[in-house]
Each structure stands twice: as structure tokens, then as C-alpha cells.
C-alpha atoms as a PDB file:
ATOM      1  CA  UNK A   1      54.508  -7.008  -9.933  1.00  0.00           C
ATOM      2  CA  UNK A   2      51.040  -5.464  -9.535  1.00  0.00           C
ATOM      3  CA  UNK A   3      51.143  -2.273  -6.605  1.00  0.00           C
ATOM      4  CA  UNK A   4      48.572   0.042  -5.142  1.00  0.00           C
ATOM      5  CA  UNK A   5      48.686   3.149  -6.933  1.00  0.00           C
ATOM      6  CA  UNK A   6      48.447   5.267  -3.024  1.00  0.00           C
ATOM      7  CA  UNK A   7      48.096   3.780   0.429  1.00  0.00           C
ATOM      8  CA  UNK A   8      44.935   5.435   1.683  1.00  0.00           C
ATOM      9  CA  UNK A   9      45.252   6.006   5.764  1.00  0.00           C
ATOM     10  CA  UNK A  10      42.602   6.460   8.254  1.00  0.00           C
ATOM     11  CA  UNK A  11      43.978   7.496  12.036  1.00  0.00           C
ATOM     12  CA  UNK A  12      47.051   6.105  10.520  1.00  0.00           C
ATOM     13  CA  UNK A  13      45.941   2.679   9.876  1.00  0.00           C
ATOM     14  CA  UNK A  14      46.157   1.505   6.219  1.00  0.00           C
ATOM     15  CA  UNK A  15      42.373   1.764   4.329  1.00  0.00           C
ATOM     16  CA  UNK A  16      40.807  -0.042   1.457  1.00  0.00           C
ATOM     17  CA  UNK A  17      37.273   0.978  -0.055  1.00  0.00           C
ATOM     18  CA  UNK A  18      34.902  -1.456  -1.642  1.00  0.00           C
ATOM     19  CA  UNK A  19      32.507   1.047  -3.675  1.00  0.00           C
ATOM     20  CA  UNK A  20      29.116  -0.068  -5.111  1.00  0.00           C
ATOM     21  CA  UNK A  21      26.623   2.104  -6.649  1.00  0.00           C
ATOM     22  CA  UNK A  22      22.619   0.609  -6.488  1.00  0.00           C
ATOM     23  CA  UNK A  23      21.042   0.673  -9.323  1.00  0.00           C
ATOM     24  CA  UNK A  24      18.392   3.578  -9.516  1.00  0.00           C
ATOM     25  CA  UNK A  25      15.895   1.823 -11.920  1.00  0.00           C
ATOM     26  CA  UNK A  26      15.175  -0.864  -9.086  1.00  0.00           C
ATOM     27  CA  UNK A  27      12.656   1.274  -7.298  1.00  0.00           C
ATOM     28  CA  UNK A  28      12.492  -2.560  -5.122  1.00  0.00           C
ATOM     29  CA  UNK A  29      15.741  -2.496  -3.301  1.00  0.00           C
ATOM     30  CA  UNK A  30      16.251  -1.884  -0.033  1.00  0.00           C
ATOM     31  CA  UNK A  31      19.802  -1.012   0.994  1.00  0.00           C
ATOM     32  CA  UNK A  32      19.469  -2.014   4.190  1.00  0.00           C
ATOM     33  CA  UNK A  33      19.009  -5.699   3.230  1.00  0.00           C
ATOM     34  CA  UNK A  34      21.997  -6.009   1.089  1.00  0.00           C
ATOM     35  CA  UNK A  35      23.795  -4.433   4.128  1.00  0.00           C
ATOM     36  CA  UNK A  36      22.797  -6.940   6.128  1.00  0.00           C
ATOM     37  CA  UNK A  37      23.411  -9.691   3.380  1.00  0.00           C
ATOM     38  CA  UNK A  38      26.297  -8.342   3.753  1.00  0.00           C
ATOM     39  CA  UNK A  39      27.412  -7.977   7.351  1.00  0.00           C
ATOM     40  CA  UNK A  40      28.128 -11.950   7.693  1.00  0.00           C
ATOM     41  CA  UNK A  41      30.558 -12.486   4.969  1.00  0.00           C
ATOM     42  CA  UNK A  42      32.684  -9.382   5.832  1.00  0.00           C
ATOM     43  CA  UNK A  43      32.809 -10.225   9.777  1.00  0.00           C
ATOM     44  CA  UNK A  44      33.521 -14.099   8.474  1.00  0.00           C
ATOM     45  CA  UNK A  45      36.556 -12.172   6.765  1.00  0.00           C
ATOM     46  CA  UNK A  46      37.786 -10.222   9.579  1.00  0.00           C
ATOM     47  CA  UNK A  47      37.534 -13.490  11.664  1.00  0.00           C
ATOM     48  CA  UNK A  48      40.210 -14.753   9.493  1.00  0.00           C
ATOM     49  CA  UNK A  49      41.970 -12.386   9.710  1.00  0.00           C
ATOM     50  CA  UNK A  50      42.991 -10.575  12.944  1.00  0.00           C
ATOM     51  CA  UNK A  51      43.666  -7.004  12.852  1.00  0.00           C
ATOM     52  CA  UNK A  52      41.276  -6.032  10.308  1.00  0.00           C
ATOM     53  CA  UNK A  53      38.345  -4.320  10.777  1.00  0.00           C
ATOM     54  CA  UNK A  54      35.608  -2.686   8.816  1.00  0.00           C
ATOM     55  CA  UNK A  55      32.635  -0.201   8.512  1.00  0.00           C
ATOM     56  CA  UNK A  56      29.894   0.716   6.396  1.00  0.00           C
ATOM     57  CA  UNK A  57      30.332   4.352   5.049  1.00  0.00           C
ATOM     58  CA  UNK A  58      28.518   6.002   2.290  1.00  0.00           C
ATOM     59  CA  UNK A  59      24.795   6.388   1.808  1.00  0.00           C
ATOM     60  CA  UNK A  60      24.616   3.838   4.735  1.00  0.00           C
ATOM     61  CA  UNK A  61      26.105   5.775   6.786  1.00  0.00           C
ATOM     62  CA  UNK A  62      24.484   8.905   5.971  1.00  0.00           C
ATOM     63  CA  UNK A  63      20.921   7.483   6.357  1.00  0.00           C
ATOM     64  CA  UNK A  64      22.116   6.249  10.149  1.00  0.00           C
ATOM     65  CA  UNK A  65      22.903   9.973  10.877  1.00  0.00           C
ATOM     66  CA  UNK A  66      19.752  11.393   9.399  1.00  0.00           C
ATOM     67  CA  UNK A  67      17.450   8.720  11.576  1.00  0.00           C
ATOM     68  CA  UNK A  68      19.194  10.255  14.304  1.00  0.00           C
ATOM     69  CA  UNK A  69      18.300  13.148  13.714  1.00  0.00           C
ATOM     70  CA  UNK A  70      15.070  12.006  12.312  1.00  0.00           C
ATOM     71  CA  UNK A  71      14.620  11.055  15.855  1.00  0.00           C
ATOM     72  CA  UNK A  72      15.372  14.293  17.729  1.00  0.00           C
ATOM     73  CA  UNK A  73      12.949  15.743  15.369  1.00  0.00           C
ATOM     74  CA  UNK A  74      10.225  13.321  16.275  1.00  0.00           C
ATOM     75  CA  UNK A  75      10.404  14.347  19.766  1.00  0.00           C
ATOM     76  CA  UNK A  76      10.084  17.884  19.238  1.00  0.00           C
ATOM     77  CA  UNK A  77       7.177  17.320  16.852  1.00  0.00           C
ATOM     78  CA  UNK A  78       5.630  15.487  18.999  1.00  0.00           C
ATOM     79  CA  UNK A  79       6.082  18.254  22.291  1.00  0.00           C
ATOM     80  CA  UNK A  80       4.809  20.863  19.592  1.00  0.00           C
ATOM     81  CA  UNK A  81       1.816  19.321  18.940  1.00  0.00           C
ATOM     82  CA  UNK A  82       0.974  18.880  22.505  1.00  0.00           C
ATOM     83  CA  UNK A  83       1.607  22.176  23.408  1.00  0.00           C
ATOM     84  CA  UNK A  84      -0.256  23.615  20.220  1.00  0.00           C
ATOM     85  CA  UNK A  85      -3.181  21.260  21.679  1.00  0.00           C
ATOM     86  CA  UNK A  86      -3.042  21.971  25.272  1.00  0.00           C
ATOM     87  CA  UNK A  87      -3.504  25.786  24.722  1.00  0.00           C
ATOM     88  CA  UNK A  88      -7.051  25.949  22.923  1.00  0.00           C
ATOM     89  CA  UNK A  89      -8.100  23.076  24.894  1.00  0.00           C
ATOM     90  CA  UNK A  90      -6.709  24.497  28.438  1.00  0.00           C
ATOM     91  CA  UNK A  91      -6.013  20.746  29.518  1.00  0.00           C
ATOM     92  CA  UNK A  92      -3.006  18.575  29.860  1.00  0.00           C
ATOM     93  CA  UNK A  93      -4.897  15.526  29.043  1.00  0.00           C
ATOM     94  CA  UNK A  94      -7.153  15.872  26.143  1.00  0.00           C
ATOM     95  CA  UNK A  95      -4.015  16.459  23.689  1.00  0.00           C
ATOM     96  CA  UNK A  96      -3.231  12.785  24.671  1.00  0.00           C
ATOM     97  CA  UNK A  97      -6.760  11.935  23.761  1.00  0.00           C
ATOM     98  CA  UNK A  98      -5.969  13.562  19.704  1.00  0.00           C
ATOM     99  CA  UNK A  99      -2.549  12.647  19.575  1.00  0.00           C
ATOM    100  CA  UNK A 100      -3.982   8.861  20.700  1.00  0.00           C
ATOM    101  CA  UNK A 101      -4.292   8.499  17.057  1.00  0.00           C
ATOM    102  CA  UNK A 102      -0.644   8.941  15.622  1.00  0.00           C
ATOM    103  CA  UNK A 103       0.679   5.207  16.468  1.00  0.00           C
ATOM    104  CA  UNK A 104      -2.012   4.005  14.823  1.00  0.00           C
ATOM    105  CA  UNK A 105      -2.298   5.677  11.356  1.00  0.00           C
ATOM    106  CA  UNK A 106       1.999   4.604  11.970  1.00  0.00           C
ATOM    107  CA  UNK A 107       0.534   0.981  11.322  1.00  0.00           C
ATOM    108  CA  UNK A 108      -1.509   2.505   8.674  1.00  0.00           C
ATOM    109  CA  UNK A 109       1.806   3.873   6.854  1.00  0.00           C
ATOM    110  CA  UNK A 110       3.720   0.013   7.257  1.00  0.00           C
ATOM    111  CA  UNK A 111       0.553  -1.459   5.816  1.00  0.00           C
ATOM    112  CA  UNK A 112       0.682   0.734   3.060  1.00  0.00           C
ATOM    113  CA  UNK A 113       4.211   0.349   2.159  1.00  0.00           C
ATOM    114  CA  UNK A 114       3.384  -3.740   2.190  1.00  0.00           C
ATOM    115  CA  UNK A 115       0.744  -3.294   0.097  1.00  0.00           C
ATOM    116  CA  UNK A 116       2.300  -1.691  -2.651  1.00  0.00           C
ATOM    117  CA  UNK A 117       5.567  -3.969  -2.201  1.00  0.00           C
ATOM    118  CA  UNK A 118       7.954  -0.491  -1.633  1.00  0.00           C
ATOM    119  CA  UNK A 119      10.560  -0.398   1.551  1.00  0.00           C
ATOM    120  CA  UNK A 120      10.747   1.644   4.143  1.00  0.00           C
ATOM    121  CA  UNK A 121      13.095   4.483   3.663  1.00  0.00           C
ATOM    122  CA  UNK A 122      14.392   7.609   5.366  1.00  0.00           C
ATOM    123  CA  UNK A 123      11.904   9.394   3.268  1.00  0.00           C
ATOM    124  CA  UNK A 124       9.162   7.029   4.586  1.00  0.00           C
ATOM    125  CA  UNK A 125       9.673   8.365   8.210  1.00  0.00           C
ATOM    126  CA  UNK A 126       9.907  11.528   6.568  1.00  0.00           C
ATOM    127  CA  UNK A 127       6.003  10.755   5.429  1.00  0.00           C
ATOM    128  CA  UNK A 128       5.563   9.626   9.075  1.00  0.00           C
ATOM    129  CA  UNK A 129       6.082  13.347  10.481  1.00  0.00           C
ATOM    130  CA  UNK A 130       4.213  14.854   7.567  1.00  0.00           C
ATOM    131  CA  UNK A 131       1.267  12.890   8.520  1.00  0.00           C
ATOM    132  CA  UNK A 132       1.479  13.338  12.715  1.00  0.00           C
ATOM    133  CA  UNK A 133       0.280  16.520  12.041  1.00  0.00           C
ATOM    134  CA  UNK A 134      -1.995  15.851   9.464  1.00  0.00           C
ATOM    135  CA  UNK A 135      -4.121  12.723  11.481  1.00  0.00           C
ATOM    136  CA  UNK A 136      -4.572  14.605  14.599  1.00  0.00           C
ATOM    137  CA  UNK A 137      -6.981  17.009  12.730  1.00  0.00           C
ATOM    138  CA  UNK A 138      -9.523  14.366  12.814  1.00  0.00           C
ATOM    139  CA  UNK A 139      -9.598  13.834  16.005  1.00  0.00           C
ATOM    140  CA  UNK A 140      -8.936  17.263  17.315  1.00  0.00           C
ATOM    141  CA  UNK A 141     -12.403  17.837  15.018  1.00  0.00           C
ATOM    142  CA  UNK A 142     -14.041  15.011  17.347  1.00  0.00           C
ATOM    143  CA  UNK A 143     -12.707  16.401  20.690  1.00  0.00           C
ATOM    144  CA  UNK A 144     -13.851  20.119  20.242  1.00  0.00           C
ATOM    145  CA  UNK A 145     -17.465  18.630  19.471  1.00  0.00           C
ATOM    146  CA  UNK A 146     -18.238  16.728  22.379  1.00  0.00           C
ATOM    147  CA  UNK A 147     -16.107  19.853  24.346  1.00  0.00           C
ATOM    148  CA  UNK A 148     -18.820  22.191  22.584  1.00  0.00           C
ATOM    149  CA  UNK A 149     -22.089  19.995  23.384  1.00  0.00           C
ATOM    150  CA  UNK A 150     -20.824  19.445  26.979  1.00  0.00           C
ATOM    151  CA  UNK A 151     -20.536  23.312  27.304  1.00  0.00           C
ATOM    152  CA  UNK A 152     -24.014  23.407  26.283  1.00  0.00           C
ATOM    153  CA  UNK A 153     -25.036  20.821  28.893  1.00  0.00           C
ATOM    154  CA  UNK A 154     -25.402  17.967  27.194  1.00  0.00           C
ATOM    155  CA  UNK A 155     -24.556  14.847  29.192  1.00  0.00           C
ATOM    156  CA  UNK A 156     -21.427  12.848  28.617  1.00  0.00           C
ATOM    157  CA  UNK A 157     -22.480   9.778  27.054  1.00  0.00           C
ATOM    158  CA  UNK A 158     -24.826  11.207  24.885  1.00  0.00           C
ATOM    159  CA  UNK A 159     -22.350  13.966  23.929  1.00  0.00           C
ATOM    160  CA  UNK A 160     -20.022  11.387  22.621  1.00  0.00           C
ATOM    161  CA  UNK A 161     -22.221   9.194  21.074  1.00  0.00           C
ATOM    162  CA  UNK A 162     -23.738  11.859  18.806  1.00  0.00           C
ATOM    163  CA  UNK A 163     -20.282  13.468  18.088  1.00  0.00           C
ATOM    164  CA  UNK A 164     -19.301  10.313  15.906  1.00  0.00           C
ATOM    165  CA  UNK A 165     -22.477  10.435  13.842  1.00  0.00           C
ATOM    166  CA  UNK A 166     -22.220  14.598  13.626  1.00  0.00           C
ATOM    167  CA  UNK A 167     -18.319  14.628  12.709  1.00  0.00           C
ATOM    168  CA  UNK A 168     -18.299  11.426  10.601  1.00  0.00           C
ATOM    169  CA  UNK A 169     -18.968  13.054   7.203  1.00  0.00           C
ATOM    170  CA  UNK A 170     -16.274  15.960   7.314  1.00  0.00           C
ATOM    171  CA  UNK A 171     -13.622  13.675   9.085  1.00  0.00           C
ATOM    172  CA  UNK A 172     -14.347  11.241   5.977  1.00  0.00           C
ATOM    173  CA  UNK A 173     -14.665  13.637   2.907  1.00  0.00           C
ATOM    174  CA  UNK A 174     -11.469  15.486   4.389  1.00  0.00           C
ATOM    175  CA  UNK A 175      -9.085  12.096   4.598  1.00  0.00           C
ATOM    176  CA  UNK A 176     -10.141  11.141   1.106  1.00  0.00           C
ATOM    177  CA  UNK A 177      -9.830  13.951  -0.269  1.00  0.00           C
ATOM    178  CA  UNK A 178      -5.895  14.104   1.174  1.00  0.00           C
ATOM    179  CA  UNK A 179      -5.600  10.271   0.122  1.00  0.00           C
ATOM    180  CA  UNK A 180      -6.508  11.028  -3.751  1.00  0.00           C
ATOM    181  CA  UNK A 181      -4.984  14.022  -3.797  1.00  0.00           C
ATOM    182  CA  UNK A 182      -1.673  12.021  -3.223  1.00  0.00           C
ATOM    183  CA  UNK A 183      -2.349   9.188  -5.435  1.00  0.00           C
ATOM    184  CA  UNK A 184      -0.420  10.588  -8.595  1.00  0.00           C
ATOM    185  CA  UNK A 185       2.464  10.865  -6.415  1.00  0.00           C
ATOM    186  CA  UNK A 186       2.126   7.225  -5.208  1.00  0.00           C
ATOM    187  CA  UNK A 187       1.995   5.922  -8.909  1.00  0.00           C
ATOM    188  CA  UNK A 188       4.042   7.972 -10.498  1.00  0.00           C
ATOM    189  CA  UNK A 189       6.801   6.195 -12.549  1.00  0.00           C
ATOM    190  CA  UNK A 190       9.386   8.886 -13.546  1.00  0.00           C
ATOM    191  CA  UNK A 191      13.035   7.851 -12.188  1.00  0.00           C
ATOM    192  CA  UNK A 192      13.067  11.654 -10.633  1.00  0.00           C
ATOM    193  CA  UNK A 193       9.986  11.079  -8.450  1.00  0.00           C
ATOM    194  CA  UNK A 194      10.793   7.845  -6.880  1.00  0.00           C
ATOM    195  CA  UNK A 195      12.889   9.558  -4.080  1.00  0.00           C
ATOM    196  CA  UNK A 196       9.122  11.118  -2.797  1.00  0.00           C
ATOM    197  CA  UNK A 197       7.013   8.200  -3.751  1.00  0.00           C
ATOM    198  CA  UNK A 198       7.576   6.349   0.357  1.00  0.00           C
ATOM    199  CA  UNK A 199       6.672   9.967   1.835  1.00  0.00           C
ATOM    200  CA  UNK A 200       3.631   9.821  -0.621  1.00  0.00           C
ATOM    201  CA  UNK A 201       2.553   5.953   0.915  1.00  0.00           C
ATOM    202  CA  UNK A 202       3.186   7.165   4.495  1.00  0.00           C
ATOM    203  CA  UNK A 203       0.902  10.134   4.454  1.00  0.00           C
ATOM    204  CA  UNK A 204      -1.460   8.274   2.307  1.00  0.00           C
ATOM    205  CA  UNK A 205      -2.244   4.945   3.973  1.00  0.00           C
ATOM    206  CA  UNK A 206      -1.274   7.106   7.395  1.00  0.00           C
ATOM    207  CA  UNK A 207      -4.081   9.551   6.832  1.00  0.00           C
ATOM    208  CA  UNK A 208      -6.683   6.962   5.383  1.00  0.00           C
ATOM    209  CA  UNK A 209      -6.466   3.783   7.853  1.00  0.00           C
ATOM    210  CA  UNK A 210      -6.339   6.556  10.646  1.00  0.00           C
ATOM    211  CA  UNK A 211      -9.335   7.817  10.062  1.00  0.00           C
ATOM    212  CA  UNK A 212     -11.543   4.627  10.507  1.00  0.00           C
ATOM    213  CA  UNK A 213      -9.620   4.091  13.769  1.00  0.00           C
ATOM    214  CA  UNK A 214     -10.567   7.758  14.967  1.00  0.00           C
ATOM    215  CA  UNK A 215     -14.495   7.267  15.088  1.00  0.00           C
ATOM    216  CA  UNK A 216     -13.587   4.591  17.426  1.00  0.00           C
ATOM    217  CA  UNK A 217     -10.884   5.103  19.443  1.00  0.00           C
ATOM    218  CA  UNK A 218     -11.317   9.090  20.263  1.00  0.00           C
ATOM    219  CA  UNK A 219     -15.096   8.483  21.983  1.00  0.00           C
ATOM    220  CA  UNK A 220     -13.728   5.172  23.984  1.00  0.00           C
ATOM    221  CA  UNK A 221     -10.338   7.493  25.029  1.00  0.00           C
ATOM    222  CA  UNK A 222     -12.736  10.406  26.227  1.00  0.00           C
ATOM    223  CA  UNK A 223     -14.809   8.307  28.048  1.00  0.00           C
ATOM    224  CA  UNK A 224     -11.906   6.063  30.067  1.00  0.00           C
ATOM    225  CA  UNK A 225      -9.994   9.579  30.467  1.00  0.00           C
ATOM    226  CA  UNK A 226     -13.821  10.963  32.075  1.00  0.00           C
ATOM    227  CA  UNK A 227     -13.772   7.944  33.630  1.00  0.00           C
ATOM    228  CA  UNK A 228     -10.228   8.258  35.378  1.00  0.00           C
ATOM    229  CA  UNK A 229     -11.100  11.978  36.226  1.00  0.00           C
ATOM    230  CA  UNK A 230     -14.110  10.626  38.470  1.00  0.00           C
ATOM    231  CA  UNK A 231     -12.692   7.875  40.232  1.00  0.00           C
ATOM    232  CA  UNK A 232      -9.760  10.137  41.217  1.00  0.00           C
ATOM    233  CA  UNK A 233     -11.878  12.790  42.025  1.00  0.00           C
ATOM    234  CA  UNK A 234     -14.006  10.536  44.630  1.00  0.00           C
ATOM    235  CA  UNK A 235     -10.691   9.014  46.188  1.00  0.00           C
ATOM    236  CA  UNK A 236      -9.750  12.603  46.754  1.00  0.00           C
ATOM    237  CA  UNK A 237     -13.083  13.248  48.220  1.00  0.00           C
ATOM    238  CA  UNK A 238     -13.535  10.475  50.586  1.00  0.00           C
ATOM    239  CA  UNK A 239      -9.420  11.193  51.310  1.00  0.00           C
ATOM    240  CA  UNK A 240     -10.345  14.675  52.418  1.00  0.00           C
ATOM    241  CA  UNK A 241     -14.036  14.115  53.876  1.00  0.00           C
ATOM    242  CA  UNK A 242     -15.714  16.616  51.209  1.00  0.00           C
ATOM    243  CA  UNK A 243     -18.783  15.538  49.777  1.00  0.00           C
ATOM    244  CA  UNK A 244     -18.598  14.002  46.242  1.00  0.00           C
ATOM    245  CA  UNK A 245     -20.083  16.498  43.440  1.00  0.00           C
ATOM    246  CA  UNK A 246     -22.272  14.994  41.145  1.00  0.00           C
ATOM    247  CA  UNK A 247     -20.561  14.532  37.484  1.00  0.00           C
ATOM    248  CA  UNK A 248     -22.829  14.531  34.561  1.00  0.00           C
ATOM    249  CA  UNK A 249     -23.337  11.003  32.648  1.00  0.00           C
END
């Protein structure tokens, strides 16, 4: 009669291992989808039978633990940025203003990955921290413009409307620049490179469909922020009795 050749134990309960290796040429699969191809035959089989359970170890495993920690890192990112921000600009609320940008060039990074027909990957939200800190020079450009022509007393509105024009040509010729500059990576067939090529589409696409999105959305988020500053400025007045000051337009 056929035997096991060892009984493998796990906190003393008896353990099999199915082992499966993917194949590396098929720069297409995503592991997560065969998991979860997966997932309903094996719980159909532990249905059947009581007593059994199961769990996905392995690679599968190891990518849960590194987007948790993928996550912890996004946080502090994210808090360093801000502070970086708040320091120069001596304000708690224009660093919301730049960083405005980030979940946006995020939708730029999942378009890009469904354009060129690649899954999202551990090293894709990899990509996604890379470019946080790369987007938010665009608008930080943007910000210390109409910051700089305000200084000089040039009303609000006008301020803003003349930073887009001003900034458009460096914000452009610096996002291109980073998106061709990454290209080779993005294309690149070799079986060694594939591991980088998802950071390479995040950054990219990140970078490039963020920058379109900043000549619009950084003058409309100055202007509602300047617009929030007012209003609560004349409910504190008329709270308090003082006199409104007069806020430039």
C-alpha cells in the first residue's frame, strides 16, 4: 500500500501542501485571480468535509503582509509630505491644496495599468508612493506662484488666473520629460525587468494624467479654500462685533 513518506504537523494538527509555481514568462497573470479562482473549490472541499481547513501561504501570503505594511508606509508618507509642505508655506491648509492632486494621478496609475493590459501588483503600489512625491511638485510649483504674486499685491483672482498660464510650460516640459524618461522601463521585455515594469506604469501614467488635472484643480482648490477663509472670517466677525476687514479679490 501507498504511505506518506512524513506526517507534516502544524499546532499539532496533521498538514498537507499543494505547491504551484506561476509561470514567469506570463508577464499577464495575476495571482490574485487564480487565488480567487481558487477560493470556491477549496471551501466546496472543506464543506465536505468537516474538520478540515485551509490557508493560502506562500507568495500569497507574503504579498498580504507587505500591503500591510505597504499601508503603514502610506500613512507616514503621506504625514511627511504635509509636514515638509506646511513648513515653507507656514500654513496648515495649503499642503492640502498640493497634496489635492495625489488621488487623482492614483486614477492616472489604474488607467495606465488598463491600458497596457498589466495587473496591479505590490510593486504597482510601490510606483504609487514613488509618484506621491513626485506629482505634488507640480502643484507645489502652482501654489508658491500665486503665494509670490499675492505678496506682491496682486489681487486673488487675477493672481490665480495668470499663475496657470505662467507655470503651464515648466509643469508640462517637467512631467514629460519624467514620462519618457520611464518609457524604456515600461517596454522593456527582458524576463529580469518585468518585476519593475508596474512601478514603471504607476509613476508614468501617475505623473502624466496628473499633470493635466493640476492646471485645473490647484486654482479652483485655492480659490474655494480663499473662499472658506472669508466666510469664516465674517461669521467670526459679526460673532464678535469687530468690523469685517476688507479681503482682496
Amino acid at each position: 500500500t501507498d504511505s506518506y513518506p512524513s506526517i507534516r504537523r502544524s499546532d499539532l494538527a496533521r498538514t498537507l501542501y499543494v505547491l504551484a509555481d506561476a509561470d514567469k514568462d506570463n508577464t499577464a497573470l495575476d495571482l490574485e485571480k487564480v487565488r480567487g479562482d481558487l477560493e470556491p473549490k477549496v471551501a466546496k472541499l472543506t464543506a465536505q468535509h468537516p474538520g478540515m481547513s485551509y490557508s493560502f501561504v506562500g507568495e500569497g501570503r507574503e504579498r498580504k503582509e507587505s500591503m500591510d505594511a505597504l499601508r503603514i508606509g502610506s500613512i507616514i508618507v503621506l504625514l511627511g509630505i504635509f509636514a515638509m509642505l506646511a513648513i515653507p508655506f507656514k500654513s496648515y491648509t495649503q499642503p492640502l491644496i498640493v497634496m489635492a492632486i495625489i488621488p487623482f494621478s492614483i486614477m492616472g496609475a489604474l488607467l495606465g495599468h488598463m491600458i497596457m493590459d498589466i495587473p496591479f501588483s505590490i510593486m504597482s503600489a510601490f510606483g504609487l508612493l514613488a509618484m506621491a512625491g513626485v506629482v505634488v511638485n507640480d502643484s507645489l510649483v502652482m501654489v508658491h506662484y500665486i503665494n509670490l504674486k499675492r505678496d506682491e499685491g496682486m489681487p486673488l483672482t487675477q493672481a490665480v488666473s495668470r499663475a496657470g498660464g505662467a507655470r503651464f510650460r515648466p509643469i508640462l516640459l517637467t512631467s514629460l520629460t519624467t514620462f519618457g524618461g520611464i518609457l524604456p522601463t515600461m517596454f522593456e521585455k527582458s524576463t529580469q525587468a518585468q518585476f519593475v515594469v508596474p512601478m514603471g506604469i504607476s509613476l508614468a501614467w501617475g505623473v502624466l494624467f496628473a499633470t493635466f488635472i493640476t492646471l485645473i484643480l490647484v486654482p479652483i482648490c485655492y480659490l474655494i479654500l480663499e473662499d472658506i477663509k472669508s466666510g469664516l472670517n465674517r461669521y467670526w466677525n459679526w460673532q464678535t462685533g469687530r468690523k469685517p476687514q476688507p479681503v482682496a479679490a
